[in-house]
Protein backbone atom coordinates (compact mmCIF):
# COMPACT_ATOMS: atom_id res chain seq x y z
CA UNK A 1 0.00 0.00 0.00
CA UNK A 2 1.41 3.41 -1.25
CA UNK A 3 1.53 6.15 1.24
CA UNK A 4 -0.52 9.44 0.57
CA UNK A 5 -0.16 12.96 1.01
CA UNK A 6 -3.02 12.29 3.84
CA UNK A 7 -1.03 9.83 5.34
CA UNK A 8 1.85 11.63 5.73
CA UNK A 9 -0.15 14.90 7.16
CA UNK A 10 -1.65 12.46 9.43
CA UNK A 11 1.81 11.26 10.66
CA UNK A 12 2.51 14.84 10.88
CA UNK A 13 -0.29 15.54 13.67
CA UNK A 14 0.58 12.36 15.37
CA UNK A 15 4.01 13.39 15.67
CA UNK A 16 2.69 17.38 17.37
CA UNK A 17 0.28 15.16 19.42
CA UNK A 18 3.06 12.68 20.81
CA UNK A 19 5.60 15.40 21.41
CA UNK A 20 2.42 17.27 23.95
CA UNK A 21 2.43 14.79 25.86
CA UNK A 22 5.47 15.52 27.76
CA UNK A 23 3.92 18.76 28.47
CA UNK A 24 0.44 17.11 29.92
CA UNK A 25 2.79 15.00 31.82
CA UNK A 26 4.14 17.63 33.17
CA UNK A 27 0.35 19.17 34.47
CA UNK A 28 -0.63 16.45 35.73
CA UNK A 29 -0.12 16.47 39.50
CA UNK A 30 -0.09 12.61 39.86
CA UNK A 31 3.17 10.96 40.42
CA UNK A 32 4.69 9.27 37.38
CA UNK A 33 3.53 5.46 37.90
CA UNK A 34 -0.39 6.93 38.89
CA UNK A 35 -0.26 8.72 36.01
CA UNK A 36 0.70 5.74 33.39
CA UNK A 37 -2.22 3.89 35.60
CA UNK A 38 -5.06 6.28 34.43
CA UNK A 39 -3.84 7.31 31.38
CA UNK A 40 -4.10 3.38 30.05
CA UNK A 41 -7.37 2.78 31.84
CA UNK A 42 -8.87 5.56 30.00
CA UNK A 43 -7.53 4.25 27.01
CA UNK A 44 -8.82 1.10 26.91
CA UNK A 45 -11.81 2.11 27.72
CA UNK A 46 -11.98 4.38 25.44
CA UNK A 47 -10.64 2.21 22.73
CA UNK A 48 -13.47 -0.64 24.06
CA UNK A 49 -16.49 1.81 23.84
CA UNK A 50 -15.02 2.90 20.14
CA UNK A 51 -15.19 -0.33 18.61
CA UNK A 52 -18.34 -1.45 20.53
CA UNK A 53 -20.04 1.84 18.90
CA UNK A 54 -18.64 1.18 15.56
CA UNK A 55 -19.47 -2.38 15.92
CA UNK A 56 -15.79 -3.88 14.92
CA UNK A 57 -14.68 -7.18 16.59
CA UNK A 58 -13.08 -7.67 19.42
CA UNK A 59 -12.01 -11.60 18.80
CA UNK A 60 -8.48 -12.32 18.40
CA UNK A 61 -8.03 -15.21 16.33
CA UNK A 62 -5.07 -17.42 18.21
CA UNK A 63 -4.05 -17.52 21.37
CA UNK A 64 -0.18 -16.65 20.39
CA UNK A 65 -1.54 -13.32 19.03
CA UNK A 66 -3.18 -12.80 22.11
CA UNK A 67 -0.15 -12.80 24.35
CA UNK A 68 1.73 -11.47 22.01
CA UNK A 69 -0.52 -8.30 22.62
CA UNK A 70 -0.33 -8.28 26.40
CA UNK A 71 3.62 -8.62 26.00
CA UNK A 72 3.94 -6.02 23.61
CA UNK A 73 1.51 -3.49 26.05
CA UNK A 74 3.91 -4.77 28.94
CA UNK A 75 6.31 -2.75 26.63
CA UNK A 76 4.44 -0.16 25.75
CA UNK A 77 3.94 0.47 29.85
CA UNK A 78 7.75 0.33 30.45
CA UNK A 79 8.31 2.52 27.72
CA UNK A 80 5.56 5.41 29.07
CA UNK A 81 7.15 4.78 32.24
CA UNK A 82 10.47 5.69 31.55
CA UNK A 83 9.61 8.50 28.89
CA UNK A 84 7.12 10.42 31.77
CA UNK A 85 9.76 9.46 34.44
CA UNK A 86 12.75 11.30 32.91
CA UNK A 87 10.38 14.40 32.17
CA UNK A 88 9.45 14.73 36.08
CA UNK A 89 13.68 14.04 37.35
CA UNK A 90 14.82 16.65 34.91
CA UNK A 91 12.44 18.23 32.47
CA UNK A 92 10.04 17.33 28.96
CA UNK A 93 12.91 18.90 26.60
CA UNK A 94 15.29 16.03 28.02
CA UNK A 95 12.85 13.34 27.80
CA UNK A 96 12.23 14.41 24.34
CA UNK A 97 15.43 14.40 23.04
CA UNK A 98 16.35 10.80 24.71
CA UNK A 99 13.87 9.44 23.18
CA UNK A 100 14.44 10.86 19.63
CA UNK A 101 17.35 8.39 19.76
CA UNK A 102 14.11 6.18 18.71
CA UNK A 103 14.96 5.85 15.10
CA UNK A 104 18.47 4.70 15.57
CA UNK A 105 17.06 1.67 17.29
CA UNK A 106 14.56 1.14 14.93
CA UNK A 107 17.24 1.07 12.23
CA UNK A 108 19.03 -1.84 13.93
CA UNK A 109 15.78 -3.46 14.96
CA UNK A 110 13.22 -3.73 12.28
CA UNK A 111 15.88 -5.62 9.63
CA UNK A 112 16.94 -8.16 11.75
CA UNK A 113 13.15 -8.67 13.17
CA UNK A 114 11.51 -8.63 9.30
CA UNK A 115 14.92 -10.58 7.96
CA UNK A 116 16.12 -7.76 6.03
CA UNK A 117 19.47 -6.29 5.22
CA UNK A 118 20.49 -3.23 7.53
CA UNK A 119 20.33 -0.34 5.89
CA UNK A 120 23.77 1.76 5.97
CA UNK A 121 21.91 4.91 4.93
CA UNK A 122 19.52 4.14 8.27
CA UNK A 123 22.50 2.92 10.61
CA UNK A 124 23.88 5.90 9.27
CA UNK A 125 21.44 8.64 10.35
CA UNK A 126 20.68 6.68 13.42
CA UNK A 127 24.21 7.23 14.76
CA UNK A 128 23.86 11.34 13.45
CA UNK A 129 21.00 10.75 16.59
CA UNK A 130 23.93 9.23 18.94
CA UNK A 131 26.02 12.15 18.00
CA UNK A 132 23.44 14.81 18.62
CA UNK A 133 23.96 13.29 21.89
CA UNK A 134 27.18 13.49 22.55
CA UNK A 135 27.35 16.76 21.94
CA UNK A 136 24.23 16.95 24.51
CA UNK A 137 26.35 15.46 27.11
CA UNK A 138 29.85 17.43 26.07
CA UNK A 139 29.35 19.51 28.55
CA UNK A 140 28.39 19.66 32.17
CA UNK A 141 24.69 18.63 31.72
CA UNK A 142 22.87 18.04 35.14
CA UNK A 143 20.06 15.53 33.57
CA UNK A 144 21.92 12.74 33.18
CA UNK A 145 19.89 10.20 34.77
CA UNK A 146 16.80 11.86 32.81
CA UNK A 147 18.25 11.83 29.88
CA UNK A 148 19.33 7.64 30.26
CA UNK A 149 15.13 7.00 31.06
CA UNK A 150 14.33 8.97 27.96
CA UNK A 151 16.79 7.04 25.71
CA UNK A 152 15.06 4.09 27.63
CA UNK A 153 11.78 5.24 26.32
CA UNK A 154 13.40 5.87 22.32
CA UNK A 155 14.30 1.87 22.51
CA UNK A 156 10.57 0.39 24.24
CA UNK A 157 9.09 2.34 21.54
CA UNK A 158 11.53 0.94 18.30
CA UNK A 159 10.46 -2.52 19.90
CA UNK A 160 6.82 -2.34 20.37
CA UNK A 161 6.71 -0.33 16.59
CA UNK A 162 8.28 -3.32 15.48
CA UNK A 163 6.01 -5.60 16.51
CA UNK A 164 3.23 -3.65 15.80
CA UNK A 165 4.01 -3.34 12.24
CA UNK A 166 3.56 -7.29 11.78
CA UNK A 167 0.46 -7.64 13.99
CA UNK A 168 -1.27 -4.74 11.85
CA UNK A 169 -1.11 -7.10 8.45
CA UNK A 170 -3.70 -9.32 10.34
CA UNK A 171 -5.56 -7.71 13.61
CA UNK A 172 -6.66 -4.00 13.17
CA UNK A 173 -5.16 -1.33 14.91
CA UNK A 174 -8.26 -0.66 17.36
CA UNK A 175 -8.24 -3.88 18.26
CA UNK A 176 -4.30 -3.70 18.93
CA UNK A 177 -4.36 -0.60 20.98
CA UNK A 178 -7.38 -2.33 23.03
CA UNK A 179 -5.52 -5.14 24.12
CA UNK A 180 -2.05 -3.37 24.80
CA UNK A 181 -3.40 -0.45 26.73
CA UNK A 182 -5.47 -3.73 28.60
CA UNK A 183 -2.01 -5.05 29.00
CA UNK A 184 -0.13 -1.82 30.10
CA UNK A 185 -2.95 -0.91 33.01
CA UNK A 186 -2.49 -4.71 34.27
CA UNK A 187 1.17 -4.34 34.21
CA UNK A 188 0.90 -0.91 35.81
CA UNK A 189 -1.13 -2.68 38.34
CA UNK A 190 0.57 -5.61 39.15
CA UNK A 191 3.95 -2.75 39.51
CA UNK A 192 2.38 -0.96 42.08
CA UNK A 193 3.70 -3.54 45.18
CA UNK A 194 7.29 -3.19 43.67
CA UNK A 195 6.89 0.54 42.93
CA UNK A 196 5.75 0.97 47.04
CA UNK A 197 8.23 -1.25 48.35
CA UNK A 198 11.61 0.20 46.44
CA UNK A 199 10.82 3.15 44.64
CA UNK A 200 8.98 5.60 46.74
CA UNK A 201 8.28 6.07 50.58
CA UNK A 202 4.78 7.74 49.90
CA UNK A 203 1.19 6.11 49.56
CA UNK A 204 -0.10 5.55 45.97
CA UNK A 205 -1.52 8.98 45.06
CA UNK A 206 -5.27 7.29 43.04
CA UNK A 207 -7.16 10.53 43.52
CA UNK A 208 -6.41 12.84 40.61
CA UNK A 209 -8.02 16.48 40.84
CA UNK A 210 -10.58 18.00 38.40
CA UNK A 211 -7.68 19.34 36.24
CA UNK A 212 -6.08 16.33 36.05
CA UNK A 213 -8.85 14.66 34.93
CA UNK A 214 -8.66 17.12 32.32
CA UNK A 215 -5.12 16.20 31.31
CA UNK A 216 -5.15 12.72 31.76
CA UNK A 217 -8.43 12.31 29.27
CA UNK A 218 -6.24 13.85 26.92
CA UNK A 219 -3.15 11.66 27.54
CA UNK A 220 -5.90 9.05 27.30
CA UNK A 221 -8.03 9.84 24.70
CA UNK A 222 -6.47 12.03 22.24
CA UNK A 223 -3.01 10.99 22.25
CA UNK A 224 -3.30 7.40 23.12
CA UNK A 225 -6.85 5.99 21.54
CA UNK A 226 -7.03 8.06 18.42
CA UNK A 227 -3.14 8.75 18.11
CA UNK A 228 -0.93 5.46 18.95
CA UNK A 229 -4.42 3.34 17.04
CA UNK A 230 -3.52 5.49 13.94
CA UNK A 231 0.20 5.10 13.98
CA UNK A 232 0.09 1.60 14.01
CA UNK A 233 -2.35 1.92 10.78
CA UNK A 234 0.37 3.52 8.89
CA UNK A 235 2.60 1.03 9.79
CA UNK A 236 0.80 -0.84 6.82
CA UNK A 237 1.99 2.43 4.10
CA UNK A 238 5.08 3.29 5.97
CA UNK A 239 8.19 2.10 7.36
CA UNK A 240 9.05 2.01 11.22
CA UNK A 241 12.15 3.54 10.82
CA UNK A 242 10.48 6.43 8.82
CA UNK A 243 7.64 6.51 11.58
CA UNK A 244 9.95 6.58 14.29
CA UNK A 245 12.41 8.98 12.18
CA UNK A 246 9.62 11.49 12.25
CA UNK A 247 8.94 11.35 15.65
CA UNK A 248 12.17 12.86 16.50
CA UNK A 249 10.49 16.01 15.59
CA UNK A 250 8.75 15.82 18.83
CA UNK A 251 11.14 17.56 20.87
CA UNK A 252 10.59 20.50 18.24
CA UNK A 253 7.00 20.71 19.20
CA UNK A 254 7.74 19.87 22.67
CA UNK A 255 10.28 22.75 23.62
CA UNK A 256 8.53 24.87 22.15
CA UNK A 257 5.21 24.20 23.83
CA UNK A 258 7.42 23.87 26.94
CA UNK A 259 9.53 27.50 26.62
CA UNK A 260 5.85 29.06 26.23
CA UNK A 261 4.02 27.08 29.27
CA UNK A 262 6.75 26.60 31.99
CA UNK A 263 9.16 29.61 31.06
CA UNK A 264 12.44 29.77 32.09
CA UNK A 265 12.80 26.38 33.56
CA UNK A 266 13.08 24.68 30.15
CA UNK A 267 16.14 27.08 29.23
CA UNK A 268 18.70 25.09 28.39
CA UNK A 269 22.86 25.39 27.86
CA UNK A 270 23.91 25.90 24.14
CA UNK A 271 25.29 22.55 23.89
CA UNK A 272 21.43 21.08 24.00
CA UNK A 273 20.46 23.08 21.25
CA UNK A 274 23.27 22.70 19.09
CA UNK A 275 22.94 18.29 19.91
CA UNK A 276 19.12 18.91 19.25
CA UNK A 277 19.74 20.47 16.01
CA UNK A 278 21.93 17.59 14.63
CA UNK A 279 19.48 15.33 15.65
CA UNK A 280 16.54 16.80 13.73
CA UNK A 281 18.80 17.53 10.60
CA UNK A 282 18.48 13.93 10.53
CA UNK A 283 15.00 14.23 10.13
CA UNK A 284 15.23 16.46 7.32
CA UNK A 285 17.86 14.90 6.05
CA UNK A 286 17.04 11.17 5.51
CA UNK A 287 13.87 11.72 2.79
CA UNK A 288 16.43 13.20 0.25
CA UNK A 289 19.56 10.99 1.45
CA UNK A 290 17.08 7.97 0.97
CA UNK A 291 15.89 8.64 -2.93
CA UNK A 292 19.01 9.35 -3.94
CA UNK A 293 20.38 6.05 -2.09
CA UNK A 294 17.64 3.80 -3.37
CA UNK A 295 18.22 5.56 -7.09
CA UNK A 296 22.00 4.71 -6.77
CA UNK A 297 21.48 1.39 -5.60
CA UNK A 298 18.95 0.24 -8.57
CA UNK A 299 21.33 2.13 -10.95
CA UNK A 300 24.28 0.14 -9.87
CA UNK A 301 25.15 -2.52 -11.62
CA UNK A 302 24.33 -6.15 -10.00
């Protein structure tokens, strides 16, 4: 299936609607882990009541795809986990950038997981990402351990594309996000004991204020159930590595968004600017770099 101009406007709000969500994550006054809670309980039940309106199925046909769902929303919960986490230790333009490091992941990934060759020209640009980086951490930069969960978060999300993009050719993407966001809430869940014991000395914070509900229907709603379900459609036009490639624009939309709503906070050293820069010339970059790579290599001879 060829990819249309729609499509790729389409990938262009999902990337603007990904990239807010380090700023809602920022509103919300829950803790990180509370947060992940409600934001995939309103998602799947948003995603449920969707297809039970439109009257889609919600069967599964095997049992391996089944678990292979709740596995890859066990993922998908790590991965939300570790992107909102570094956003609340250090800030959302650090949790945007480590996870930009998404496509360089998903270059190394997706061949090896569909059998293909790896790509030089997508290694290539991938390791631009890593040296974007660098640069990042050249420096004395403060958000170290921030910047590790966000890179964290780039790598869950090459994996779960990944194994979205071969579910998709057989189970539709609402019934997909149903299952996962299912699967993240349980896993959320069944992390709170763990979370109690080792990672904070407070009580689970499960009463959210009126504003947060406001946020967190958002999270839920907007950028997970409409959102993530139409990624993984265009999964079936487009590649994962060009998916996730374009996401690195998020921390474009994010610091901006974040400069305007928190202010001076977000005001980083010129060494995270000039890192962020080389990263999203990569982005610009790899559209061009890739025609004239794929019109070398059928030019070639054999």
């Amino acid at each position: 299936m060829k990819a249309s101009t729609l499509d790729y406007l389409k990938l262009h709000l999902i990337v603007f609607l990904f990239g807010f969500t380090a700023i809602l994550g920022k509103l919300v006054s829950l803790p990180s882990v509370e947060m992940v809670f409600y934001r995939t309980l309103l998602a799947a039940m948003g995603m449920a009541s969707l297809i039970y309106f439109r009257k889609k199925s919600f069967a599964i046909s095997t049992s391996k795809d089944f678990w292979k769902l709740m596995g890859t929303g066990l993922i998908v919960a790590v991965h939300w986990l570790t992107f909102f986490g570094s956003g609340r230790i250090s800030n959302p333009s650090v949790s945007l950038v480590g996870f930009a490091t998404c496509s360089f992941w998903a270059a190394l990934i997706e061949p090896l997981a569909k059998g293909k060759k790896i790509s030089p020209l997508e290694v290539g640009l991938g390791i631009t990402v890593l040296i974007g980086l660098s640069v990042i951490f050249s420096i004395d930069f403060s958000h170290k351990l921030g910047l590790a969960l966000g890179i964290a978060s780039g790598l869950t999300a090459a994996i779960f594309s990944v194994i979205n993009s071969k579910i998709v050719t057989r189970i539709s993407a609402y019934t997909i996000t149903l299952y996962e966001m299912i699967a993240a809430c349980l896993g959320i869940v069944a992390f709170f004991p763990f979370y109690q014991a080792y990672f904070t000395d407070q009580p689970l914070q499960l009463v959210p204020s009126w504003t947060d509900w406001i946020y967190l229907a958002m999270l839920g709603w907007l950028c997970s159930v409409y959102a993530y379900s139409q990624m993984i459609n265009l999964m079936l036009k487009l590649s994962v590595f060009f998916i996730q490639l374009a996401l690195n624009l998020e921390p474009v939309y994010g610091i901006i968004l974040a400069l305007l709503i928190f202010g001076k906070q977000e005001v980083m050293g010129w060494n995270f600017y000039v890192g962020t820069g080389i990263i999203l010339a990569a982005v610009a970059l790899y559209p061009v770099l890739k025609r004239k790579y794929e019109r070398h290599f059928n030019t070639s001879p054999q």
